[in-house]
N, C-alpha and C. Protein backbone atom coordinates (compact mmCIF):
# COMPACT_ATOMS: atom_id res chain seq x y z
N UNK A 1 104.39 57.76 25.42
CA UNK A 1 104.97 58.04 26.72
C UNK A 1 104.77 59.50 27.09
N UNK A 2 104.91 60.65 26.50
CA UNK A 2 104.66 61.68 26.45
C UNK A 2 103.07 61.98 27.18
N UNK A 3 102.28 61.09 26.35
CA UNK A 3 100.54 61.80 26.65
C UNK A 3 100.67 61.42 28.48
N UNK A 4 101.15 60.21 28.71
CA UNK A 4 101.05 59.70 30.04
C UNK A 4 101.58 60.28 31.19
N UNK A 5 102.88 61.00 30.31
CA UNK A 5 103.13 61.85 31.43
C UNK A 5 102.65 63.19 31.29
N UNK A 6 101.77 64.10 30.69
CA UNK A 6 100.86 65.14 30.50
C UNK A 6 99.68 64.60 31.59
N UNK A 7 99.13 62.85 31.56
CA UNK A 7 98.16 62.98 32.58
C UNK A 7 98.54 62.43 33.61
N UNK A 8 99.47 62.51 34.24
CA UNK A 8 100.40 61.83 35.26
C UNK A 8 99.86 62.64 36.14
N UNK A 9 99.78 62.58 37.79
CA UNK A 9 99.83 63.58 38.76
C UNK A 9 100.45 62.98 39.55
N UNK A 10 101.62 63.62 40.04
CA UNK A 10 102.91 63.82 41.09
C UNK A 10 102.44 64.28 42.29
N UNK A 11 102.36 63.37 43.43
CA UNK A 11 101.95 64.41 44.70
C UNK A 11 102.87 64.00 45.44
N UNK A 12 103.81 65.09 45.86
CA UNK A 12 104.82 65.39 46.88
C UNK A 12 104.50 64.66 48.22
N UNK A 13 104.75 63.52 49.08
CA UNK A 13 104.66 63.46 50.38
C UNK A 13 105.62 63.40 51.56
N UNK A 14 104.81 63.12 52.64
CA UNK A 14 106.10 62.69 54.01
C UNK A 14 106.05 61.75 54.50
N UNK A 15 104.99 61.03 54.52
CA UNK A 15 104.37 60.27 55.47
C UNK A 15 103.60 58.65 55.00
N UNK A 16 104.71 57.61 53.51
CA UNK A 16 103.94 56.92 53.32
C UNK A 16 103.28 56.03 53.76
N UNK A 17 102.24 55.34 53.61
CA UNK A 17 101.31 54.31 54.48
C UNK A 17 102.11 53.29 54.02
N UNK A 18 102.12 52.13 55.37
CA UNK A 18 102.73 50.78 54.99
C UNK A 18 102.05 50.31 53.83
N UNK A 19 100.91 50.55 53.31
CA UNK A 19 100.31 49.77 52.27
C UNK A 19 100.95 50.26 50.65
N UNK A 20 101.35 51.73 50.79
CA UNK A 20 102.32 52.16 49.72
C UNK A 20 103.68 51.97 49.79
N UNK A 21 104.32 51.31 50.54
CA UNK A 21 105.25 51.08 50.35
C UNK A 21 105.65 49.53 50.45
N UNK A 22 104.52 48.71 51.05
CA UNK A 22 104.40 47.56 50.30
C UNK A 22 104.21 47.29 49.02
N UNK A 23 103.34 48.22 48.18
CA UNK A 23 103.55 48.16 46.88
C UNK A 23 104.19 48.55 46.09
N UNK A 24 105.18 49.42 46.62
CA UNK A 24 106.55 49.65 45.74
C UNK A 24 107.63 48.62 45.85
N UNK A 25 107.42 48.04 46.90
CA UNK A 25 108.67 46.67 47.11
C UNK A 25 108.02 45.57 46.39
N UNK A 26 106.85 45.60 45.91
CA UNK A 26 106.20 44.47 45.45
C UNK A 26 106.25 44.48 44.10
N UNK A 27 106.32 45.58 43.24
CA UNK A 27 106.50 45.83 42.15
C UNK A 27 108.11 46.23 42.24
N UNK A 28 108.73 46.42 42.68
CA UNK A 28 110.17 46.51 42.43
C UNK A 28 110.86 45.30 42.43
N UNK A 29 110.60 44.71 43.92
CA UNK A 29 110.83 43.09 43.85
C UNK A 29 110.62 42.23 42.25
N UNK A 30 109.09 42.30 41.91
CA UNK A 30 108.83 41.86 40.41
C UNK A 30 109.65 41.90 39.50
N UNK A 31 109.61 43.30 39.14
CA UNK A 31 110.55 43.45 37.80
C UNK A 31 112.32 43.29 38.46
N UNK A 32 112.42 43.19 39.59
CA UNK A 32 113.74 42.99 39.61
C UNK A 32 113.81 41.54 39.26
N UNK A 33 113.03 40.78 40.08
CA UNK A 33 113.18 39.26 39.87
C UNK A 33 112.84 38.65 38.30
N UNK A 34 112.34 39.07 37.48
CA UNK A 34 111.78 39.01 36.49
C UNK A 34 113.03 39.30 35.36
N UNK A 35 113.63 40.41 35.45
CA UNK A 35 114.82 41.33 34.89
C UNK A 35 116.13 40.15 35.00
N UNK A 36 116.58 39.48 36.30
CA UNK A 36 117.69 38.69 36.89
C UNK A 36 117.16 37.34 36.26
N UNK A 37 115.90 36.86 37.57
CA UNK A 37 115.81 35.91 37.70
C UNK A 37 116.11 35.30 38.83
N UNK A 38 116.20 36.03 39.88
CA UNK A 38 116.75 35.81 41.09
C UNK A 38 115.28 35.91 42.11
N UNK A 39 114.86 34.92 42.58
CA UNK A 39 114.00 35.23 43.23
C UNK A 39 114.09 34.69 44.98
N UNK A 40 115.17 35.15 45.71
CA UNK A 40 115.57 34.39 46.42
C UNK A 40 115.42 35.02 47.79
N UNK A 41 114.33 36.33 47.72
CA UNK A 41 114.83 37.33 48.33
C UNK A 41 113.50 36.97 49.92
N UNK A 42 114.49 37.02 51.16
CA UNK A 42 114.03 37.03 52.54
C UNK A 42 113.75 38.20 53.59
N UNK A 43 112.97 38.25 54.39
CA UNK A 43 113.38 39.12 55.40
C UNK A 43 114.12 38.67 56.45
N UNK A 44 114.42 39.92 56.47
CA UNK A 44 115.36 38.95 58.60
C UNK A 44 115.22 40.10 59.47
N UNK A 45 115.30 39.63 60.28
CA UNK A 45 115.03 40.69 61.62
C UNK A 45 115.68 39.77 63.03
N UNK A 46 115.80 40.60 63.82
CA UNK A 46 116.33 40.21 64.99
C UNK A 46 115.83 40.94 66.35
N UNK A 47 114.80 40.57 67.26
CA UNK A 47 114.76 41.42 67.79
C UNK A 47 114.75 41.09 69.71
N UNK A 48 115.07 41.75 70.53
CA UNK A 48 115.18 41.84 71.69
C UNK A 48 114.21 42.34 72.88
N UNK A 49 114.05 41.44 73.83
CA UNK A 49 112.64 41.76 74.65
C UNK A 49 113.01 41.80 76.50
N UNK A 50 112.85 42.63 76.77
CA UNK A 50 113.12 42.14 78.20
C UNK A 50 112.19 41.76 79.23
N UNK A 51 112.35 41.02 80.05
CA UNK A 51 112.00 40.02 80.97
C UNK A 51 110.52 40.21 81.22
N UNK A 52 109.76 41.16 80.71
CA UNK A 52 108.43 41.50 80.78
C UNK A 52 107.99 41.01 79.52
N UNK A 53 108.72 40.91 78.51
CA UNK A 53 108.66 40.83 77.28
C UNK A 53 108.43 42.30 75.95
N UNK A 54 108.54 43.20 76.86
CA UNK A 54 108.79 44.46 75.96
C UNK A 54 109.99 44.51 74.94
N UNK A 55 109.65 45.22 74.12
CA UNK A 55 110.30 45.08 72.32
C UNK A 55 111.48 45.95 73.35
N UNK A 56 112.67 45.85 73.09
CA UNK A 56 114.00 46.91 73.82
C UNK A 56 115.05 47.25 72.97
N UNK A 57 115.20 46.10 71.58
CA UNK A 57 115.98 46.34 70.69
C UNK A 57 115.55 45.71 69.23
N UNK A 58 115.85 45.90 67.95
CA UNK A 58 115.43 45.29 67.44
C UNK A 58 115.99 45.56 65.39
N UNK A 59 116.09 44.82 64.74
CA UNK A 59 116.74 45.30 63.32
C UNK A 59 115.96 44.20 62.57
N UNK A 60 116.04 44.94 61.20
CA UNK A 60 114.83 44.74 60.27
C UNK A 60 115.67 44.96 58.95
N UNK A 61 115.47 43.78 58.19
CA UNK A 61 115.85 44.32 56.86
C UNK A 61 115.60 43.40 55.75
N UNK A 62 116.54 42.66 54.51
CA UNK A 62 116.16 41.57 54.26
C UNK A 62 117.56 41.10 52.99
N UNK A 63 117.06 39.93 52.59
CA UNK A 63 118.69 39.55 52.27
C UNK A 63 117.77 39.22 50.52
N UNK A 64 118.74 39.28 49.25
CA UNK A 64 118.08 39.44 48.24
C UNK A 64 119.10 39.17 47.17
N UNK A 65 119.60 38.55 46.21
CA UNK A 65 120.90 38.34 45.50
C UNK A 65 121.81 38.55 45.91
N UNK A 66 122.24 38.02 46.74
CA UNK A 66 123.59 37.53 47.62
C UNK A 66 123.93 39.09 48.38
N UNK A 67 122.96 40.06 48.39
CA UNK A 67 122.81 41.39 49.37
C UNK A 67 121.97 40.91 50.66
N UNK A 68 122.37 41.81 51.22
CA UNK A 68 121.60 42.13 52.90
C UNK A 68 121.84 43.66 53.20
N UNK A 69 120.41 44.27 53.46
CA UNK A 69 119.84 45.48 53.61
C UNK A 69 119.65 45.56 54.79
N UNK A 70 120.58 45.73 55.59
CA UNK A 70 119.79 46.52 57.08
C UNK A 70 119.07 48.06 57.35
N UNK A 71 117.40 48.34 56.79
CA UNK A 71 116.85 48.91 57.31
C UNK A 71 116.89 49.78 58.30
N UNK A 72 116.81 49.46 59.53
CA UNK A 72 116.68 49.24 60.94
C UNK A 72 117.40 48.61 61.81
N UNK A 73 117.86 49.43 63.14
CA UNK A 73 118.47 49.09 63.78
C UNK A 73 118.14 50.34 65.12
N UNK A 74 117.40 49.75 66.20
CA UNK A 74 117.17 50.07 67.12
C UNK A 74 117.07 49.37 68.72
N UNK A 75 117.93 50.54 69.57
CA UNK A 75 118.64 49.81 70.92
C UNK A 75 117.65 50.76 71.80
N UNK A 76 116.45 50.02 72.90
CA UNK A 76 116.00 51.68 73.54
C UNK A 76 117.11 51.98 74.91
N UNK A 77 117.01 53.27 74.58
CA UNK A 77 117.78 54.46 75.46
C UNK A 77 118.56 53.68 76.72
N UNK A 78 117.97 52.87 77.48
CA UNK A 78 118.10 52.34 79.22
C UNK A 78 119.09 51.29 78.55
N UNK A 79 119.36 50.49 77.30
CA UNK A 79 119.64 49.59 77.12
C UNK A 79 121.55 50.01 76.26
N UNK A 80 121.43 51.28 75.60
CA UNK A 80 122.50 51.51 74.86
C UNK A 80 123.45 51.44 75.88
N UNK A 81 124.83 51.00 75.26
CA UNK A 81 125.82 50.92 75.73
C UNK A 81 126.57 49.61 76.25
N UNK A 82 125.61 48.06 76.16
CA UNK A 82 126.10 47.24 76.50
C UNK A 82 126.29 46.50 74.74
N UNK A 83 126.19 47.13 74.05
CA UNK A 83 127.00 45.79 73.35
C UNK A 83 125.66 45.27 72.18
N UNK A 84 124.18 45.43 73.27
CA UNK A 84 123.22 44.91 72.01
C UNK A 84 123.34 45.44 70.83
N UNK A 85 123.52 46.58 70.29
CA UNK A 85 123.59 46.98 68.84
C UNK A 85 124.17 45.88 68.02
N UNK A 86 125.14 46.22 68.68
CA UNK A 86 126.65 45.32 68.08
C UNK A 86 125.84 43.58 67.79
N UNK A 87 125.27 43.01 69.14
CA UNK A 87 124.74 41.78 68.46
C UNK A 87 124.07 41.48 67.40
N UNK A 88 122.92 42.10 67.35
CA UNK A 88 122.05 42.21 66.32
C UNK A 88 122.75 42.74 65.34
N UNK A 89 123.61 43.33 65.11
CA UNK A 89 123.94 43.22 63.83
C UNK A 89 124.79 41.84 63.59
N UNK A 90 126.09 41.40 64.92
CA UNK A 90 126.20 40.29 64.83
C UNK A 90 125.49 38.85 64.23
N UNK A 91 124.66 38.80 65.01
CA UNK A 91 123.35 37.76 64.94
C UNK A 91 122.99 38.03 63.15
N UNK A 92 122.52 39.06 62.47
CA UNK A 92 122.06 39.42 61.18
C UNK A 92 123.08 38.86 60.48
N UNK A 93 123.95 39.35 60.75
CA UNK A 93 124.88 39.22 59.63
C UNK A 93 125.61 37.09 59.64
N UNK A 94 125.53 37.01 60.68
CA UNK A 94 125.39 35.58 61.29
C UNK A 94 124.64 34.73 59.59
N UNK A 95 122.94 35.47 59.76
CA UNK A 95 122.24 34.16 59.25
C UNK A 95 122.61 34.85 57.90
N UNK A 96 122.84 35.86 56.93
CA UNK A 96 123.04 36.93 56.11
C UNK A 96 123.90 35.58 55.79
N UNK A 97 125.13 35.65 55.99
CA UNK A 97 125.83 35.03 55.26
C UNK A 97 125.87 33.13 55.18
N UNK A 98 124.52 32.86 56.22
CA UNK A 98 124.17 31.60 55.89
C UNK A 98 123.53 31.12 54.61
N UNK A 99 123.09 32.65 54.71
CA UNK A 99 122.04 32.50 53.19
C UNK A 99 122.96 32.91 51.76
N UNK A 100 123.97 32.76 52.29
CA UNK A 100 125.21 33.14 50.82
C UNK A 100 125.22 34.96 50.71
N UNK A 101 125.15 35.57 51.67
CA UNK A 101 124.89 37.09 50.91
C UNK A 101 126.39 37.54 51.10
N UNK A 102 127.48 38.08 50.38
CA UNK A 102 128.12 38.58 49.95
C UNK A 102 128.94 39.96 50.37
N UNK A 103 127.71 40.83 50.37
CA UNK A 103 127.69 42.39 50.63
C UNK A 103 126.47 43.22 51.62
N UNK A 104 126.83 43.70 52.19
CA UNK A 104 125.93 44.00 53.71
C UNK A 104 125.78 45.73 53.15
N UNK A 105 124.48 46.00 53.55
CA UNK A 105 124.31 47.54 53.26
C UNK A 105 123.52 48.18 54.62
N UNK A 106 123.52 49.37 55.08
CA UNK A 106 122.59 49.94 56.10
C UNK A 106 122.68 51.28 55.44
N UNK A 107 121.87 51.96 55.98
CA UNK A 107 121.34 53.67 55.77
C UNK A 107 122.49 54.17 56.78
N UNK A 108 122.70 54.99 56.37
CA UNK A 108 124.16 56.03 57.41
C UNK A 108 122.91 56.65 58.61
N UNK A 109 123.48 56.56 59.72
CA UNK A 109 122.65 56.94 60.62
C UNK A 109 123.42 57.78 61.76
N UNK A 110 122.93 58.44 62.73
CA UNK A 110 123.93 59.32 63.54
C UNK A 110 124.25 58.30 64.26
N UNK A 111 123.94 57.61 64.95
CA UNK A 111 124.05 56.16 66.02
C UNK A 111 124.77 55.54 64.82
N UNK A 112 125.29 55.12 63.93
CA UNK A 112 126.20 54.35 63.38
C UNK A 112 127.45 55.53 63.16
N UNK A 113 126.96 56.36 62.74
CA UNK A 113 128.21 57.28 62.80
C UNK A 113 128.95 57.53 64.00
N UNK A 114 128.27 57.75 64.89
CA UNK A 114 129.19 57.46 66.64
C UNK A 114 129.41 56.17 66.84
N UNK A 115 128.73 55.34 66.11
CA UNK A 115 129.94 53.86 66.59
C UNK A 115 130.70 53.56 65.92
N UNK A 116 130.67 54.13 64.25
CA UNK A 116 132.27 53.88 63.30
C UNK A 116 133.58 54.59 64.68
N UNK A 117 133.25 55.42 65.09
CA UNK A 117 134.27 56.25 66.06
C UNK A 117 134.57 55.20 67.36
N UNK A 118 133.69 54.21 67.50
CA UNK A 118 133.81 53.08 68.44
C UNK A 118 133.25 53.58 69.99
N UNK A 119 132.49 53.87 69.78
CA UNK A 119 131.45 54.41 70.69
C UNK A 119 130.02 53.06 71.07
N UNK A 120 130.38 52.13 70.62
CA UNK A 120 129.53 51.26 70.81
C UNK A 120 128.95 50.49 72.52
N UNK A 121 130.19 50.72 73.04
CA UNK A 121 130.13 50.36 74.34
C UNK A 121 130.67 49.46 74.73
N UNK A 122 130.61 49.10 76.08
CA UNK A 122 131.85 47.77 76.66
C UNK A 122 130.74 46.63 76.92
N UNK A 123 130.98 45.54 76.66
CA UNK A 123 130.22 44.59 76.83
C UNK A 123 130.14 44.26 78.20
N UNK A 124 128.68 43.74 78.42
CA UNK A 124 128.56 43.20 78.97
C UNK A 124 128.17 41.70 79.84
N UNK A 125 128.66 41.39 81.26
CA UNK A 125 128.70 40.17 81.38
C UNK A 125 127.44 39.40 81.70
N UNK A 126 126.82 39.92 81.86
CA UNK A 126 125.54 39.63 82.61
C UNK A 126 124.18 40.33 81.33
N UNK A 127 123.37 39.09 80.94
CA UNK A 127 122.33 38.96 79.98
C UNK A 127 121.45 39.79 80.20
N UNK A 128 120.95 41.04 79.40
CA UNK A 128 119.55 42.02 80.33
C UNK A 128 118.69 41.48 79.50
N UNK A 129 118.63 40.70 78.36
CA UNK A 129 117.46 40.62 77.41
C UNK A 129 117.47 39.16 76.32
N UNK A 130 116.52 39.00 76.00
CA UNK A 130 116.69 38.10 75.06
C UNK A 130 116.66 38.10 73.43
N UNK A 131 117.64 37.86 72.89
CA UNK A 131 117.86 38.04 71.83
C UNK A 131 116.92 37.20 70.75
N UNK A 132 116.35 37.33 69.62
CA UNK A 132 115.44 36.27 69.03
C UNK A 132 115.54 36.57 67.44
N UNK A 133 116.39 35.80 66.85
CA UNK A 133 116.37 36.10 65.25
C UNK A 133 115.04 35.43 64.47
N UNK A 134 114.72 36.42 63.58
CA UNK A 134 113.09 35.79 62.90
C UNK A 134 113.60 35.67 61.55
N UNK A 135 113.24 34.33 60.91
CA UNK A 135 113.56 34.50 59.56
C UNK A 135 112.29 34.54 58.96
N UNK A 136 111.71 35.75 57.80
CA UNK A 136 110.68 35.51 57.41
C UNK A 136 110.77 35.68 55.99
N UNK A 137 109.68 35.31 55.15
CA UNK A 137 109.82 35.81 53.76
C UNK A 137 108.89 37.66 53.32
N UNK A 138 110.04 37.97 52.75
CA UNK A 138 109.69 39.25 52.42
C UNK A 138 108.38 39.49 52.57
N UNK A 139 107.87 40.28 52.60
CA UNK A 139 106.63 41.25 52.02
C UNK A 139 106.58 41.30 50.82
N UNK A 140 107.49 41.82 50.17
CA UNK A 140 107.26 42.01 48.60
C UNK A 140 107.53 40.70 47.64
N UNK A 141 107.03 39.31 48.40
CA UNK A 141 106.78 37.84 47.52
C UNK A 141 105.57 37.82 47.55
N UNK A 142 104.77 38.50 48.36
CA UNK A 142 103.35 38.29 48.22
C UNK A 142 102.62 38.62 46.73
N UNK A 143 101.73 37.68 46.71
CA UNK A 143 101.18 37.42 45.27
C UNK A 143 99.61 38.48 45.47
């Protein structure tokens, strides 16, 4: 173990390519599933389009031994304040616990930190968009 890490090279980045970080979920996924035995793990996403069909809101994450990882969670600018955040996580957490998951996780974000304070907004009555939950299988099941 020693020699390997003498010829190891470490390069510092910012900016990984989807293709490296598909292969860290692909090999992490592995030995996790491998380690448990749990191989049960989905993506989910939910995302929102308006009447042109432009992307306007949208969350990304995936559900994995009775966990759910919300990633992502994005409302654009014209749209904050009615309430979509709040669905999509609604809606997520909806199929999340269809699939038996347990415990819900997200990344601390400044937009979640102003809505723990309840800054989320007042709902509204009238539909601006359409909501569309995708169930897919991970990325990191690929063989």
């Amino acid at each position: 173990m020693k020699n390997a890490m003498a010829t190891l090279k470490l390069v510092m980045g910012t900016d990984p390519t989807p293709a490296e970080i598909d292969s860290l979920e692909h090999r992490l996924y592995q030995f996790n599933s491998q380690t448990t035995g749990i191989v049960d793990a989905l993506g989910i996403s939910v995302f929102g389009r308006d009447a042109q069909g432009e992307l306007v809101a949208g969350l990304c994450g995936h559900t994995w031994g009775g966990c759910c990882e919300i990633r992502q969670v994005w409302v654009h600018e014209k749209h904050r304040g009615q309430g979509i955040g709040r669905r999509l996580l609604e809606l997520a957490e909806r199929e999340a616990r269809r699939r038996g998951v347990f415990r819900l996780s997200s990344p601390p974000t400044a937009s979640r930190r102003r809505s723990s304070i309840g800054s989320w907004g007042s709902r509204s009555s009238t539909p601006c968009l359409t909501i569309l939950v995708v169930i897919n299988t991970c990325s990191c099941e690929r063989s």
